[in-house]
C-alpha atoms as a PDB file:
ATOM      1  CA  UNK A   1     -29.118   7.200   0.826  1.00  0.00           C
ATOM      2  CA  UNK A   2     -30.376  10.421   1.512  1.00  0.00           C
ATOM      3  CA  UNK A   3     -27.678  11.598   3.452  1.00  0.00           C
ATOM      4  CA  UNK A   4     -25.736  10.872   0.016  1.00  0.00           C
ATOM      5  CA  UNK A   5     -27.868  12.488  -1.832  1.00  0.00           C
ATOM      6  CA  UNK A   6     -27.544  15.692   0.196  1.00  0.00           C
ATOM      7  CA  UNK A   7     -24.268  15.419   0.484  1.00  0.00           C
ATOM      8  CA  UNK A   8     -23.935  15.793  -3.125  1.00  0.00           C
ATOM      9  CA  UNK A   9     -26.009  18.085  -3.779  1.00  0.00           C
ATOM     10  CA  UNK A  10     -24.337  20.324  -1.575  1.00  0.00           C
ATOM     11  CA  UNK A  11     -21.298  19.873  -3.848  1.00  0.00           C
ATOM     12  CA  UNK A  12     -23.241  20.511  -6.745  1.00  0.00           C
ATOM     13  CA  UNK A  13     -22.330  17.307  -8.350  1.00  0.00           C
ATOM     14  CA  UNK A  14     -24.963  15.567 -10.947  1.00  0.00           C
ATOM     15  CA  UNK A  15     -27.402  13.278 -10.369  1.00  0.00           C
ATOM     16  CA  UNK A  16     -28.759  10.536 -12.788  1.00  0.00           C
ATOM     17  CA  UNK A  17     -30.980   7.651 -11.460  1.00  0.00           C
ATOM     18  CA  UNK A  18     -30.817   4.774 -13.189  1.00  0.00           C
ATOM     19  CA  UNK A  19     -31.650   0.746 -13.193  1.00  0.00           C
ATOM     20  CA  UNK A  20     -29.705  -1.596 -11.105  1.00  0.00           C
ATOM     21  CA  UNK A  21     -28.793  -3.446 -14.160  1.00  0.00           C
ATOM     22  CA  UNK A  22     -26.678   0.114 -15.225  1.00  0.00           C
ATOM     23  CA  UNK A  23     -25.270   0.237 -11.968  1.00  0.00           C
ATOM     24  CA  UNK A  24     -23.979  -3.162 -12.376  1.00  0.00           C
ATOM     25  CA  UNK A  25     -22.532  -2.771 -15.600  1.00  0.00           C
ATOM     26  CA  UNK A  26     -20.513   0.446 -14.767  1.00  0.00           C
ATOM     27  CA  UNK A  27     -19.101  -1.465 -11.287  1.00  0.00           C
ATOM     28  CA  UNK A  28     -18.291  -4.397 -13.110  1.00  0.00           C
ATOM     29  CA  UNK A  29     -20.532  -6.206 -10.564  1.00  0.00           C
ATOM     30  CA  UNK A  30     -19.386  -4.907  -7.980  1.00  0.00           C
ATOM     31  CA  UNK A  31     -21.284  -5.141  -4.115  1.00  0.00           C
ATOM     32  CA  UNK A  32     -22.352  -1.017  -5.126  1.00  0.00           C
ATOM     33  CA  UNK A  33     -25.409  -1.184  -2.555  1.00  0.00           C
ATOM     34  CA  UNK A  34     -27.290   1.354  -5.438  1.00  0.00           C
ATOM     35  CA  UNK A  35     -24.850   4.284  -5.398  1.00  0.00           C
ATOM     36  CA  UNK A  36     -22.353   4.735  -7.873  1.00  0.00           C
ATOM     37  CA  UNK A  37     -19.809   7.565  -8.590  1.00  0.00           C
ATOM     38  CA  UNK A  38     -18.012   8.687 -11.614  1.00  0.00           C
ATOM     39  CA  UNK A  39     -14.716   9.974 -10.493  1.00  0.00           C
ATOM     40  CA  UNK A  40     -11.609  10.743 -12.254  1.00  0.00           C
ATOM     41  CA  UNK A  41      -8.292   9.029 -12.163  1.00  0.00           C
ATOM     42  CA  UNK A  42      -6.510   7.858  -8.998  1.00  0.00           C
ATOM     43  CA  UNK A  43      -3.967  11.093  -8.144  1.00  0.00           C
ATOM     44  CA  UNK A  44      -0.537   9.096  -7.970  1.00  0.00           C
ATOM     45  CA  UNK A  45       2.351  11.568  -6.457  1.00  0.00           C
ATOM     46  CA  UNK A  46       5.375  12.151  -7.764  1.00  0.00           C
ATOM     47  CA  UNK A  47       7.854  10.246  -5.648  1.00  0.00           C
ATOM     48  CA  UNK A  48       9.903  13.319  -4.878  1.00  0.00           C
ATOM     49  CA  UNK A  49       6.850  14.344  -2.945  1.00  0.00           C
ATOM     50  CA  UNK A  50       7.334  11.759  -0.593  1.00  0.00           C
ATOM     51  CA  UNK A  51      11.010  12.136  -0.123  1.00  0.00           C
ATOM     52  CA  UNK A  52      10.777  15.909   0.499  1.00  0.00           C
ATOM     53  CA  UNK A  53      10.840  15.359   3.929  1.00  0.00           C
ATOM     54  CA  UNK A  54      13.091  12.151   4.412  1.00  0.00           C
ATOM     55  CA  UNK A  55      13.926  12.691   8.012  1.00  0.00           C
ATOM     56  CA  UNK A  56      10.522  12.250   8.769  1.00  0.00           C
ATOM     57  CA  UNK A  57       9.771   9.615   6.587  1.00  0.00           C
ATOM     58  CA  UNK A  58       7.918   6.025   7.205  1.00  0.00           C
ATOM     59  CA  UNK A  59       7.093   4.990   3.523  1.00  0.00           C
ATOM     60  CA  UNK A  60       5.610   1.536   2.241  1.00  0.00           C
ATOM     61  CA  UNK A  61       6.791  -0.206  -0.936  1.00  0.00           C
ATOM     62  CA  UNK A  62       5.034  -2.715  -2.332  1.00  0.00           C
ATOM     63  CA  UNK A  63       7.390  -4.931  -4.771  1.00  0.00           C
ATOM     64  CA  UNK A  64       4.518  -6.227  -7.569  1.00  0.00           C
ATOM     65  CA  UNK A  65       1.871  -6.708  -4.870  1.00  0.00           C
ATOM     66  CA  UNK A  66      -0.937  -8.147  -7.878  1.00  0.00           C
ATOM     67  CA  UNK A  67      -4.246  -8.965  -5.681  1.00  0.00           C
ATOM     68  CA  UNK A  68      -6.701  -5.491  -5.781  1.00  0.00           C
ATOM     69  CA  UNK A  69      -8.140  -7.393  -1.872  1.00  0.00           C
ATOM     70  CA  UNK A  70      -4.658  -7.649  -1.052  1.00  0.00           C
ATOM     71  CA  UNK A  71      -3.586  -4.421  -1.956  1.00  0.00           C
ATOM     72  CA  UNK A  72      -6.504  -2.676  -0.670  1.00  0.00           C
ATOM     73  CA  UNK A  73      -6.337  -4.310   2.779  1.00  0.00           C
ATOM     74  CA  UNK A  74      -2.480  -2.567   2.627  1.00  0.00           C
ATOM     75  CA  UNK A  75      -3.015   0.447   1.708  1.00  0.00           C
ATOM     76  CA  UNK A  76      -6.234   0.641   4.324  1.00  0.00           C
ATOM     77  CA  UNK A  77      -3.345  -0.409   7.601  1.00  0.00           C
ATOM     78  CA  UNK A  78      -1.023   1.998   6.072  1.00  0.00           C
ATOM     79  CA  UNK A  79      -3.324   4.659   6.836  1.00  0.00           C
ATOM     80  CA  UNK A  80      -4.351   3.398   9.544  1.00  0.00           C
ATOM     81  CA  UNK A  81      -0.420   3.607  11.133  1.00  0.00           C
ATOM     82  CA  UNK A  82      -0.080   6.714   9.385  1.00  0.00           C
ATOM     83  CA  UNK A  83       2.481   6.465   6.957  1.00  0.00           C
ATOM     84  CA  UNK A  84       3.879   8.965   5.154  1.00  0.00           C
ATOM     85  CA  UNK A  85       3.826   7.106   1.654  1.00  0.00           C
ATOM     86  CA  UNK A  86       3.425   3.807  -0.295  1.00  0.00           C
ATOM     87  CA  UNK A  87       5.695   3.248  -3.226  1.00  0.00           C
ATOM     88  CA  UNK A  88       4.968   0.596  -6.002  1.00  0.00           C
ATOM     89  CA  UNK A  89       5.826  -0.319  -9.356  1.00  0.00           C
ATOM     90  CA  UNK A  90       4.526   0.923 -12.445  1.00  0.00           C
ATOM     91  CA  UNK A  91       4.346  -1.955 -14.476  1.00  0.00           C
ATOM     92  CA  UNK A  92       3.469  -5.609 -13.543  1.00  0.00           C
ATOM     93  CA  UNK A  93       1.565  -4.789 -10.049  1.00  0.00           C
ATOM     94  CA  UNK A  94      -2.226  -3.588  -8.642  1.00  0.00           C
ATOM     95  CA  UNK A  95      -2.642   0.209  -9.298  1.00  0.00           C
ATOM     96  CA  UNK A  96      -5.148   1.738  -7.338  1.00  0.00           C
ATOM     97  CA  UNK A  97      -8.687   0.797  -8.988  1.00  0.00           C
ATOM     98  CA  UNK A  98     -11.860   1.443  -8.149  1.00  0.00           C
ATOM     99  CA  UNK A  99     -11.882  -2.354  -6.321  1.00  0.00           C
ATOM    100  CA  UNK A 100      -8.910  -1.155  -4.049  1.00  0.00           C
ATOM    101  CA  UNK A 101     -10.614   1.741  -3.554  1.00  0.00           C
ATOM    102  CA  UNK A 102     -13.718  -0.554  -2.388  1.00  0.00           C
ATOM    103  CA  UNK A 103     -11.272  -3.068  -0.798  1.00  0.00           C
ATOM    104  CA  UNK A 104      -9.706  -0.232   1.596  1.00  0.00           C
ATOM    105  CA  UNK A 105     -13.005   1.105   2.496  1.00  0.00           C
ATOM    106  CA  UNK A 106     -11.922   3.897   0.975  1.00  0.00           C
ATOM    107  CA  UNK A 107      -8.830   4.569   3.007  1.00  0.00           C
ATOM    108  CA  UNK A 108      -7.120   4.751   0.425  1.00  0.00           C
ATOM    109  CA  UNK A 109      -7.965   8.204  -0.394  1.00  0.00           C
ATOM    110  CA  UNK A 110      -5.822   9.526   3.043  1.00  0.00           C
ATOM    111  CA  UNK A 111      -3.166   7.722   1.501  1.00  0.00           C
ATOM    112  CA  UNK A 112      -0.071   9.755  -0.391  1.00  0.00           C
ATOM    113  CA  UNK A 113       1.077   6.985  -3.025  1.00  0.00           C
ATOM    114  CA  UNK A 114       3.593   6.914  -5.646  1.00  0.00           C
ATOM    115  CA  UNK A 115       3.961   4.653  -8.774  1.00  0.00           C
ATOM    116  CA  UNK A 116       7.696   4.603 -10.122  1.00  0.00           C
ATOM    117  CA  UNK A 117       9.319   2.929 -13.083  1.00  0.00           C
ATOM    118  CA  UNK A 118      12.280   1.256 -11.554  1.00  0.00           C
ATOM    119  CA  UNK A 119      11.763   0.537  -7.288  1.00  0.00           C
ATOM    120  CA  UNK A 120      15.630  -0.516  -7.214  1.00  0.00           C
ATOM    121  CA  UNK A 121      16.640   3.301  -8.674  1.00  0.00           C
ATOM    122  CA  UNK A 122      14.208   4.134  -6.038  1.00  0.00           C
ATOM    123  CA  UNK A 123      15.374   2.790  -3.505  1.00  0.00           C
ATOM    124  CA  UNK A 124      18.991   4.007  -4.012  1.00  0.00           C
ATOM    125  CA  UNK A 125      17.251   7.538  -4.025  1.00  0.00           C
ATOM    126  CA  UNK A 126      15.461   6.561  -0.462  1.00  0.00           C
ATOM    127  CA  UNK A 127      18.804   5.478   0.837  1.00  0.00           C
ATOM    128  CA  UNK A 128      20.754   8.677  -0.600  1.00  0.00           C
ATOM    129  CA  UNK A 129      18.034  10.905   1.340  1.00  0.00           C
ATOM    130  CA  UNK A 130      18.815   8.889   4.461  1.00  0.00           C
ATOM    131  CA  UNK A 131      15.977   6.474   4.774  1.00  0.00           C
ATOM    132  CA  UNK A 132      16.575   3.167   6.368  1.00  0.00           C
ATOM    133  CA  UNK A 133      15.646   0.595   4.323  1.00  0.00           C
ATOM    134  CA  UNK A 134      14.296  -3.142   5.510  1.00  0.00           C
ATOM    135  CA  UNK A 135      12.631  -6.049   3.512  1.00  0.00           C
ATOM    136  CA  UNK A 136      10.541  -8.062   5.072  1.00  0.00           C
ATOM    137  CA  UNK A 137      11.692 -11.278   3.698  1.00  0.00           C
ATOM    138  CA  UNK A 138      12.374 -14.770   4.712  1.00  0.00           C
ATOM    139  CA  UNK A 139      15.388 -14.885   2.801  1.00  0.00           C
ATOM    140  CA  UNK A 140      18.434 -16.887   3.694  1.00  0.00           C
ATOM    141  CA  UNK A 141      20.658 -14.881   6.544  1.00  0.00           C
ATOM    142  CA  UNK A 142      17.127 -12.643   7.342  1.00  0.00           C
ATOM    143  CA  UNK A 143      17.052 -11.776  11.295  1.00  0.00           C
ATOM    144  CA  UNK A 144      14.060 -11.818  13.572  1.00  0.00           C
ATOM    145  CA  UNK A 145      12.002  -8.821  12.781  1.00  0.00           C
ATOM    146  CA  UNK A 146      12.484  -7.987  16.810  1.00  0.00           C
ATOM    147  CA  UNK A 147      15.601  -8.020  15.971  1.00  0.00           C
ATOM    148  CA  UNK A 148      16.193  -4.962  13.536  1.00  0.00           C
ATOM    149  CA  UNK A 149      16.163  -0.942  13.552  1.00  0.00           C
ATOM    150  CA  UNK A 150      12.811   0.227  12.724  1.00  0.00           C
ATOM    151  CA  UNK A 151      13.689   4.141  14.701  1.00  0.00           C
ATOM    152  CA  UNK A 152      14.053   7.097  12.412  1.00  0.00           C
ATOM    153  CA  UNK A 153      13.538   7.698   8.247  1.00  0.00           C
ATOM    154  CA  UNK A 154      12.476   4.417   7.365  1.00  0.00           C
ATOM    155  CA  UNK A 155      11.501   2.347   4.312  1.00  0.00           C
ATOM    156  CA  UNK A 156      10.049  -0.965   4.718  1.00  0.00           C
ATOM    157  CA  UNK A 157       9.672  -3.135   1.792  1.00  0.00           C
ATOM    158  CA  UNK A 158       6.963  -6.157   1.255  1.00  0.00           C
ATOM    159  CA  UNK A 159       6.922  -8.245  -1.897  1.00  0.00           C
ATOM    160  CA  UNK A 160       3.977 -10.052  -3.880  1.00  0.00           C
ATOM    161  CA  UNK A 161       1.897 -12.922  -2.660  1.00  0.00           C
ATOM    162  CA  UNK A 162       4.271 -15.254  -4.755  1.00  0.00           C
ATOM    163  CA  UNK A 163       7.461 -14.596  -5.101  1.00  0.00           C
ATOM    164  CA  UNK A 164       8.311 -11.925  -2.426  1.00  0.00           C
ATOM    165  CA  UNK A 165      10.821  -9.268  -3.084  1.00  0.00           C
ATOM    166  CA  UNK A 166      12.631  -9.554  -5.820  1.00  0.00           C
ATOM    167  CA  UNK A 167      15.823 -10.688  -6.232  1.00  0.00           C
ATOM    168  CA  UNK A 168      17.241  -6.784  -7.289  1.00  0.00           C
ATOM    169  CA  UNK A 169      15.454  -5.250  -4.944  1.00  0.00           C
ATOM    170  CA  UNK A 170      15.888  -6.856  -2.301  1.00  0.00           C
ATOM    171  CA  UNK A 171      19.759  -6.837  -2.841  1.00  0.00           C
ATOM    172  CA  UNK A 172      18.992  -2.541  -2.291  1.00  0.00           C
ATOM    173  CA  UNK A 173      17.703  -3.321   1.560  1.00  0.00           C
ATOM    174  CA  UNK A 174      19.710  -2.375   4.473  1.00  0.00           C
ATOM    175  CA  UNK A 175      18.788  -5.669   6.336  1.00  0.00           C
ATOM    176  CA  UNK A 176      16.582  -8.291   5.455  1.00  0.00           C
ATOM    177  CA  UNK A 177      13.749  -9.338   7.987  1.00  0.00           C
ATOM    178  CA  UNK A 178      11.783 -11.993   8.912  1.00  0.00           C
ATOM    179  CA  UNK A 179       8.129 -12.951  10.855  1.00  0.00           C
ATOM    180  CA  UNK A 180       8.762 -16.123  12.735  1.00  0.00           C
ATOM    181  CA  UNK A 181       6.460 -18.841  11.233  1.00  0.00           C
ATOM    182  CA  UNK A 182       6.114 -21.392  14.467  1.00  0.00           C
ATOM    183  CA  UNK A 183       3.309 -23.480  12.808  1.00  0.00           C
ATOM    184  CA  UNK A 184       3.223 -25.600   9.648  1.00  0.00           C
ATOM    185  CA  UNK A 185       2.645 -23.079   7.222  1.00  0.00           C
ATOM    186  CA  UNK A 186       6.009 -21.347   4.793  1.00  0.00           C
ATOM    187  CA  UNK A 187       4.426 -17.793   4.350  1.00  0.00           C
ATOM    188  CA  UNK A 188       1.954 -15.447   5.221  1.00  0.00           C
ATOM    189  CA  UNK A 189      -0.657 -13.680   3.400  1.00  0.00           C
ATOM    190  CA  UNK A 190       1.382 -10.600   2.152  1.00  0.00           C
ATOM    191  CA  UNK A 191      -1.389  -8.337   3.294  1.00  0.00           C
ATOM    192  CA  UNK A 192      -1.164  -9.671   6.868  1.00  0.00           C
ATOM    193  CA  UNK A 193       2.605  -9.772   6.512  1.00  0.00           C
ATOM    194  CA  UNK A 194       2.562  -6.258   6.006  1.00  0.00           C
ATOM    195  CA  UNK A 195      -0.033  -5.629   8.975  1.00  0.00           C
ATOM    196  CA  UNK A 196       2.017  -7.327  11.332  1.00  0.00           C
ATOM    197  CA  UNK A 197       5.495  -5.099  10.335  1.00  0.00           C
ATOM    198  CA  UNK A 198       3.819  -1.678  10.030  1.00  0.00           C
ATOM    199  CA  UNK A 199       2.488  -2.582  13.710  1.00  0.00           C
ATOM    200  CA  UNK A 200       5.519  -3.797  15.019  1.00  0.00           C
ATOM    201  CA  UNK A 201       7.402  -0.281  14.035  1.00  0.00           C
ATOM    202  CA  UNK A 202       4.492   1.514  15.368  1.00  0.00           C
ATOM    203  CA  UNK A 203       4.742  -0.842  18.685  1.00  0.00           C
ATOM    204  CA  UNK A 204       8.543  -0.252  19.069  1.00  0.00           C
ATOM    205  CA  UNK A 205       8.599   3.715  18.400  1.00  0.00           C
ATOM    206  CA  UNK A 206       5.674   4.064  21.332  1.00  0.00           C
END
C-alpha cells in the first residue's frame, strides 16, 4: 500500500481515503483489496492504426466474445504473445471494462485494441492490406490447425463462447481451422481456444 501511495504521489494524482463500504460501491463489489482508481475511458484505436503496418501484422479478432473473465483472460495471452492488435465488434460484445481490466491483470493496458462497426468490412480491409486471415472454427470442411499457414501478416479470428464465428464472418476467412477435440467434450472454452492458437503461431514461427 505504501508503495502505491508513493507511487502516486509522485504523479501528483489525488488522494481521498475513504470507507470500505465506498470502495465497494464504486467497484461494483469488486475483489479491490482497498485501493481504488478513477481513470478515464478505455483508449480504443482507430483500426487504421493497426493496419498501418500490415506486413508486420499478427492481429486478434474477437467475433462477439460476451464474458468480461473470458475476454480478459484473451486479451492478457495476447500480450503475452505479443500481438500487434485485437479487433472486436462495437455492438453486441465485452468492451474493455474495468472487470477486464481486473480479469487481465491489467495486461490489457500493453494491448493496442480496436472496436469497429462492421468486422466483415473489416476484414475485407485486413485482406486488401495483405493479411492472412484464419478462423478458428470447427466448421464443416475446417482442417487441422497443424495443418494451415500461420507465417507472415496474419489475422486470426475466434468467435463467442456460444455460437462461434459468425456465419458472415466467417465466410471472409482465408481457411477455416480447427483444435482437435479427442475426448468427449464438442468445444472449448473460447478463452483457452484462443490460448492454444496464438501459441501454436508463436510455436511454428520459432
Amino acid at each position: 500500500m505504501q508503495e502505491i501511495l508513493g507511487t502516486v504521489r509522485e504523479l501528483s494524482v489525488p488522494i481521498e481515503e475513504v470507507e470500505r463500504v465506498d470502495l465497494d460501491g464504486l467497484t461494483g463489489g469488486a475483489n479491490h483489496q482497498g485501493v481504488c482508481l478513477l481513470a478515464s475511458q478505455y483508449p480504443y484505436l482507430p483500426m487504421v492504426e493497426l493496419l498501418r503496418a500490415p506486413e508486420h501484422a499478427f492481429l486478434l479478432v474477437l467475433d462477439s466474445l460476451q464474458d468480461p473473465q473470458n475476454l480478459g483472460a484473451v486479451l492478457r495471452t495476447a500480450e503475452a504473445v505479443s500481438v500487434t492488435g485485437v479487433i472486436m465488434p462495437e455492438h453486441r460484445a465485452a468492451g474493455v471494462t474495468p472487470a477486464v481490466v481486473n480479469a487481465s491483470a491489467g495486461a490489457v493496458e500493453h494491448v493496442r485494441v480496436a472496436q469497429v462497426v462492421n468486422l466483415a468490412r473489416t476484414l475485407d480491409a485486413c485482406k486488401d492490406a495483405g493479411v492472412w486471415v484464419v478462423g478458428v472454427e470447427a466448421a464443416p470442411g475446417a482442417q487441422p490447425l497443424w495443418n494451415v499457414r500461420l507465417d507472415g501478416s496474419l489475422a486470426l479470428v475466434v468467435g463467442s463462447e456460444g455460437e462461434g464465428i459468425r456465419r458472415l464472418v466467417l465466410e471472409k476467412c482465408d481457411v477455416v481451422a480447427r483444435l482437435p477435440l479427442l475426448g468427449k467434450v464438442e468445444s472449448l472454452n473460447a478463452a483457452v481456444a484462443a490460448a492454444v492458437a496464438l501459441y501454436e503461431v508463436v510455436r511454428r514461427r520459432a
